[in-house]
N, C-alpha and C. Protein backbone atom coordinates (compact mmCIF):
# COMPACT_ATOMS: atom_id res chain seq x y z
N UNK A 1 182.31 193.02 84.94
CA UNK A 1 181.66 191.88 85.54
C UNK A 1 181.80 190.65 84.62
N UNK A 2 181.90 189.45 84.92
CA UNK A 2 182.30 188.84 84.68
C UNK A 2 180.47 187.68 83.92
N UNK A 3 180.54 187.70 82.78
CA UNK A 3 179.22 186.54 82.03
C UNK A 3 179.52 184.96 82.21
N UNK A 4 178.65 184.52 81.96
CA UNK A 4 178.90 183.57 81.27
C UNK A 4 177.46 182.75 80.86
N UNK A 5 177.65 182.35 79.67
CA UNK A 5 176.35 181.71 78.84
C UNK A 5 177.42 180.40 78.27
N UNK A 6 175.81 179.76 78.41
CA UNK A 6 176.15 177.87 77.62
C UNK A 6 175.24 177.69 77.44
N UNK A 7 175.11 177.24 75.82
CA UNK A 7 174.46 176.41 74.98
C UNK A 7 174.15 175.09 75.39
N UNK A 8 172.82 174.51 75.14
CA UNK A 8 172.43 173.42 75.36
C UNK A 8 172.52 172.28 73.61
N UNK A 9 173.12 173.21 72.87
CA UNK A 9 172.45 172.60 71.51
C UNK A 9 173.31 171.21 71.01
N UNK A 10 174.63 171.29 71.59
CA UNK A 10 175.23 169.99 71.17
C UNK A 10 174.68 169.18 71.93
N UNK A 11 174.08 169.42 73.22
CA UNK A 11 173.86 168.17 74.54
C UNK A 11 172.87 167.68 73.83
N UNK A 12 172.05 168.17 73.19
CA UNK A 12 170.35 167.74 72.85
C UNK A 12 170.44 167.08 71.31
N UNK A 13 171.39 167.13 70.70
CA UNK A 13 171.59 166.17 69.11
C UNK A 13 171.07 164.74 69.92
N UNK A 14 170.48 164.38 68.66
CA UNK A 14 170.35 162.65 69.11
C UNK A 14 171.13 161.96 68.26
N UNK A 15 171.51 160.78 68.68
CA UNK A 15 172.39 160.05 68.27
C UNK A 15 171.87 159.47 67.15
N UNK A 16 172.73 159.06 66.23
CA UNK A 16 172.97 158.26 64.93
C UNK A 16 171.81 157.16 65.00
N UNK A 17 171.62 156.44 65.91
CA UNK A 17 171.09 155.09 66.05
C UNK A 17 169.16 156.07 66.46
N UNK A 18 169.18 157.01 67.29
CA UNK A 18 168.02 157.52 67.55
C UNK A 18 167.71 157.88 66.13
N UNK A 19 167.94 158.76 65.48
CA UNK A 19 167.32 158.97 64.56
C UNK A 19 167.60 157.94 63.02
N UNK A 20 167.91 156.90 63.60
CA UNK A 20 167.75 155.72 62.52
C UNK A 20 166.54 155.23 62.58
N UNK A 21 165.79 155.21 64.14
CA UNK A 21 164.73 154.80 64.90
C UNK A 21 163.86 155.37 64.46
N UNK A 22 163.72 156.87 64.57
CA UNK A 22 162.99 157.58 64.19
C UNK A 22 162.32 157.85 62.20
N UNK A 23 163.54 157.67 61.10
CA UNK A 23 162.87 157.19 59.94
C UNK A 23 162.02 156.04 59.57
N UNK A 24 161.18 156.66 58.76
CA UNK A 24 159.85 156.73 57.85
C UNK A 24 160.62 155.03 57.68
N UNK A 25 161.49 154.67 56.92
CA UNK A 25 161.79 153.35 56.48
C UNK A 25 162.29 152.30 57.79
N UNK A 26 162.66 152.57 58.77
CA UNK A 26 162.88 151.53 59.54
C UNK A 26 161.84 150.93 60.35
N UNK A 27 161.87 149.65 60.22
CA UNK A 27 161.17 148.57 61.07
C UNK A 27 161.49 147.96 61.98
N UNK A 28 161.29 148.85 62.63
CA UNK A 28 161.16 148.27 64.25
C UNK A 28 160.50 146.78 65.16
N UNK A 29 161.80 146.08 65.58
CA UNK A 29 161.20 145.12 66.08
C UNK A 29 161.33 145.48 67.63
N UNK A 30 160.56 144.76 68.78
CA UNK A 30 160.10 144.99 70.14
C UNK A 30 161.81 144.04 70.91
N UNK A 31 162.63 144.66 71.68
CA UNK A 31 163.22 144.61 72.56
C UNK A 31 162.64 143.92 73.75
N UNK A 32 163.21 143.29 75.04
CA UNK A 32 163.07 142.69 76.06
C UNK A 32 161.47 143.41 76.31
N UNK A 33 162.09 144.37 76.93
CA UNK A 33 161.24 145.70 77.63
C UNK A 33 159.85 145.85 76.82
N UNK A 34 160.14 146.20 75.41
CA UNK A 34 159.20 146.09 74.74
C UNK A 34 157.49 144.74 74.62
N UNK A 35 158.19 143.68 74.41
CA UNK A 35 157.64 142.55 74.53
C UNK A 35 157.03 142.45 75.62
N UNK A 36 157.63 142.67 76.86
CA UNK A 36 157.39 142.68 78.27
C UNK A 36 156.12 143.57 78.36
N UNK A 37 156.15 144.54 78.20
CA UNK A 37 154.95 145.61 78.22
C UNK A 37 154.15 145.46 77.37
N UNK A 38 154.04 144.96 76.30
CA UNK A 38 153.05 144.71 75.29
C UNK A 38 152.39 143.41 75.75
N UNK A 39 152.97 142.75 76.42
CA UNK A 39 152.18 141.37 76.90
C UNK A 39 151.31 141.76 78.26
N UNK A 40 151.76 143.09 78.91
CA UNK A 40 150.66 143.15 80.03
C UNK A 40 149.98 144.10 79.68
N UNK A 41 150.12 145.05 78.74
CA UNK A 41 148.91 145.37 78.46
C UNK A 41 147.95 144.75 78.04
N UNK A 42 148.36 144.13 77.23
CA UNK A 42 147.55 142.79 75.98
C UNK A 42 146.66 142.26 76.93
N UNK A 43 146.93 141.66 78.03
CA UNK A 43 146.00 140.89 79.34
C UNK A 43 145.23 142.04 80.14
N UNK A 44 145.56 143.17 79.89
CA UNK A 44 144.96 144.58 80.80
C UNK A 44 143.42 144.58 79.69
N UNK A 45 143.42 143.66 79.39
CA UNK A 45 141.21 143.77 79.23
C UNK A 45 140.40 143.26 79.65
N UNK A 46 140.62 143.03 81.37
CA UNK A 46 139.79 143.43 82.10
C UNK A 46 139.01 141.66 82.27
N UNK A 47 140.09 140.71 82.29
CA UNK A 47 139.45 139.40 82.39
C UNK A 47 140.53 139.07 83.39
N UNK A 48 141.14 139.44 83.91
CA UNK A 48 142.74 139.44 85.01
C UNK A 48 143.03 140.84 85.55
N UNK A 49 142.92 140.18 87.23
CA UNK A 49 143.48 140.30 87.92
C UNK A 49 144.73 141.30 87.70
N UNK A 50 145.27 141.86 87.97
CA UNK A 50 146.94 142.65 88.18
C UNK A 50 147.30 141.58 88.85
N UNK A 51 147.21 140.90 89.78
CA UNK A 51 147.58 139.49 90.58
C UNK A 51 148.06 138.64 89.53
N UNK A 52 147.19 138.18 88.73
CA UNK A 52 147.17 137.25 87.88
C UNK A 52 147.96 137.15 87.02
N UNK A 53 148.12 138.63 86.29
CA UNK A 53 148.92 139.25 85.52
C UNK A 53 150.28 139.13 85.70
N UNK A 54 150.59 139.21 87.00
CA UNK A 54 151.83 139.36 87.50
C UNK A 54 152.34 138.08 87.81
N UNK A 55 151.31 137.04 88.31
CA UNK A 55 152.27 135.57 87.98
C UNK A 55 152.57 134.94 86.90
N UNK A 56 151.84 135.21 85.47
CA UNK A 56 151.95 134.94 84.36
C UNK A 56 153.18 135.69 83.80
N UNK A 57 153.61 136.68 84.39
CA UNK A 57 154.60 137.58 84.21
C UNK A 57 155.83 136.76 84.57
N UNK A 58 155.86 136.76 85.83
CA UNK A 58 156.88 136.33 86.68
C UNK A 58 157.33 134.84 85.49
N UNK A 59 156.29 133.91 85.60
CA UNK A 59 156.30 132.76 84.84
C UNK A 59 156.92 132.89 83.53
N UNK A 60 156.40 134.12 82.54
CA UNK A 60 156.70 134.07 81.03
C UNK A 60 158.31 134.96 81.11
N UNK A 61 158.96 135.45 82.17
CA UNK A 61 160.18 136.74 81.92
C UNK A 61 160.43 135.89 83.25
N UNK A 62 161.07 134.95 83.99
CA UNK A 62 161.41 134.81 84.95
C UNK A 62 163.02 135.71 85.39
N UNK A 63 163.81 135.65 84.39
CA UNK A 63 165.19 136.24 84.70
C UNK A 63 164.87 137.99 85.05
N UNK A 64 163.62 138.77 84.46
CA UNK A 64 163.41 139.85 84.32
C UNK A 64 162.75 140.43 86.23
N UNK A 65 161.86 139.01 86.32
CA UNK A 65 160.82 139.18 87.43
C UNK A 65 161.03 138.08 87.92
N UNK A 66 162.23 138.03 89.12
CA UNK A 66 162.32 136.60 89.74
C UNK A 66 161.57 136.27 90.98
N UNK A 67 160.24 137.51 91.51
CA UNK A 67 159.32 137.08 92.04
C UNK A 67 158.13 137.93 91.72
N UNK A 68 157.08 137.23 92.37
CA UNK A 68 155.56 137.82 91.84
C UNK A 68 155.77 139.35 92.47
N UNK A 69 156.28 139.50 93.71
CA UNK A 69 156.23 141.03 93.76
C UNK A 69 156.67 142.13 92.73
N UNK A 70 158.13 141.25 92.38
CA UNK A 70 158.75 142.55 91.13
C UNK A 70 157.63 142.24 90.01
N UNK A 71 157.12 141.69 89.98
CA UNK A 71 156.34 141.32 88.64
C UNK A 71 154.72 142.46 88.99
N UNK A 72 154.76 142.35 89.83
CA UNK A 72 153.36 143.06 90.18
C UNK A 72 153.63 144.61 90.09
N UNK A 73 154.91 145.37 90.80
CA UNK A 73 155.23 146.41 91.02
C UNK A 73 155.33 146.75 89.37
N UNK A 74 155.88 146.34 88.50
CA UNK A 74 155.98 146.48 87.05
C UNK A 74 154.34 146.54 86.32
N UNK A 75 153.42 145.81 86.84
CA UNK A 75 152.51 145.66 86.42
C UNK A 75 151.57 146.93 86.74
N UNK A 76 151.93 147.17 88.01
CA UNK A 76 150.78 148.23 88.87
C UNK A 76 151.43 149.95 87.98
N UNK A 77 152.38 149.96 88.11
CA UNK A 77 153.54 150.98 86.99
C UNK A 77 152.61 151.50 85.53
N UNK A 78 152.87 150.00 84.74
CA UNK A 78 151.64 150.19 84.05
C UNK A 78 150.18 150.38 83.87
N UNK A 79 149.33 149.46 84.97
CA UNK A 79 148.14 150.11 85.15
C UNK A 79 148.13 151.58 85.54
N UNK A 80 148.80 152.11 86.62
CA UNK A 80 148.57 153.35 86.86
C UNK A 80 148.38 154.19 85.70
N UNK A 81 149.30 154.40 84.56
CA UNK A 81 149.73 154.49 83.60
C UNK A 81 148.73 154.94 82.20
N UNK A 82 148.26 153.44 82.05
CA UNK A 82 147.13 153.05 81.12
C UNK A 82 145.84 153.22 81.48
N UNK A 83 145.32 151.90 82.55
CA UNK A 83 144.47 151.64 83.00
C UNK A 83 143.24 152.65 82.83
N UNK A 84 141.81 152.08 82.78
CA UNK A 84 140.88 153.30 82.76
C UNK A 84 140.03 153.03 84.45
């Protein structure tokens, strides 16, 4: 009868740049994405709206969120997420 087995162990190495990320000495600065999400959480204390949130969004990342809906759907993503 005929086997066959495969290893997962080369697929799962992380790359050079991941585990550059991952040492004790590197300092990490915040990417698009990054910035982006740290600014709606930052407003997620509860003095705004998700509405609100999301036009200030749209406004501060316009190329990212070129209307209040994509800006809201990103926003609601995260509340679900976080939110208490």
């Amino acid at each position: 009868p005929l086997s066959f087995r495969q290893s997962t162990f080369v697929a799962t190495l992380p790359s050079p740049t991941r585990l550059r990320r991952r040492a004790d000495g590197f300092r990490p600065t915040l990417g698009d994405n990054g910035r982006i999400d740290a600014y709606v959480l930052g407003r997620m204390d509860g003095s705004a709206t998700l509405g609100e949130i999301a036009r200030e969004l749209a406004e501060r990342f316009p190329a990212r969120f070129p209307t209040w809906e994509a800006a809201l759907a990103h926003v609601g993503r995260l509340s679900e997420q976080y939110a208490e």
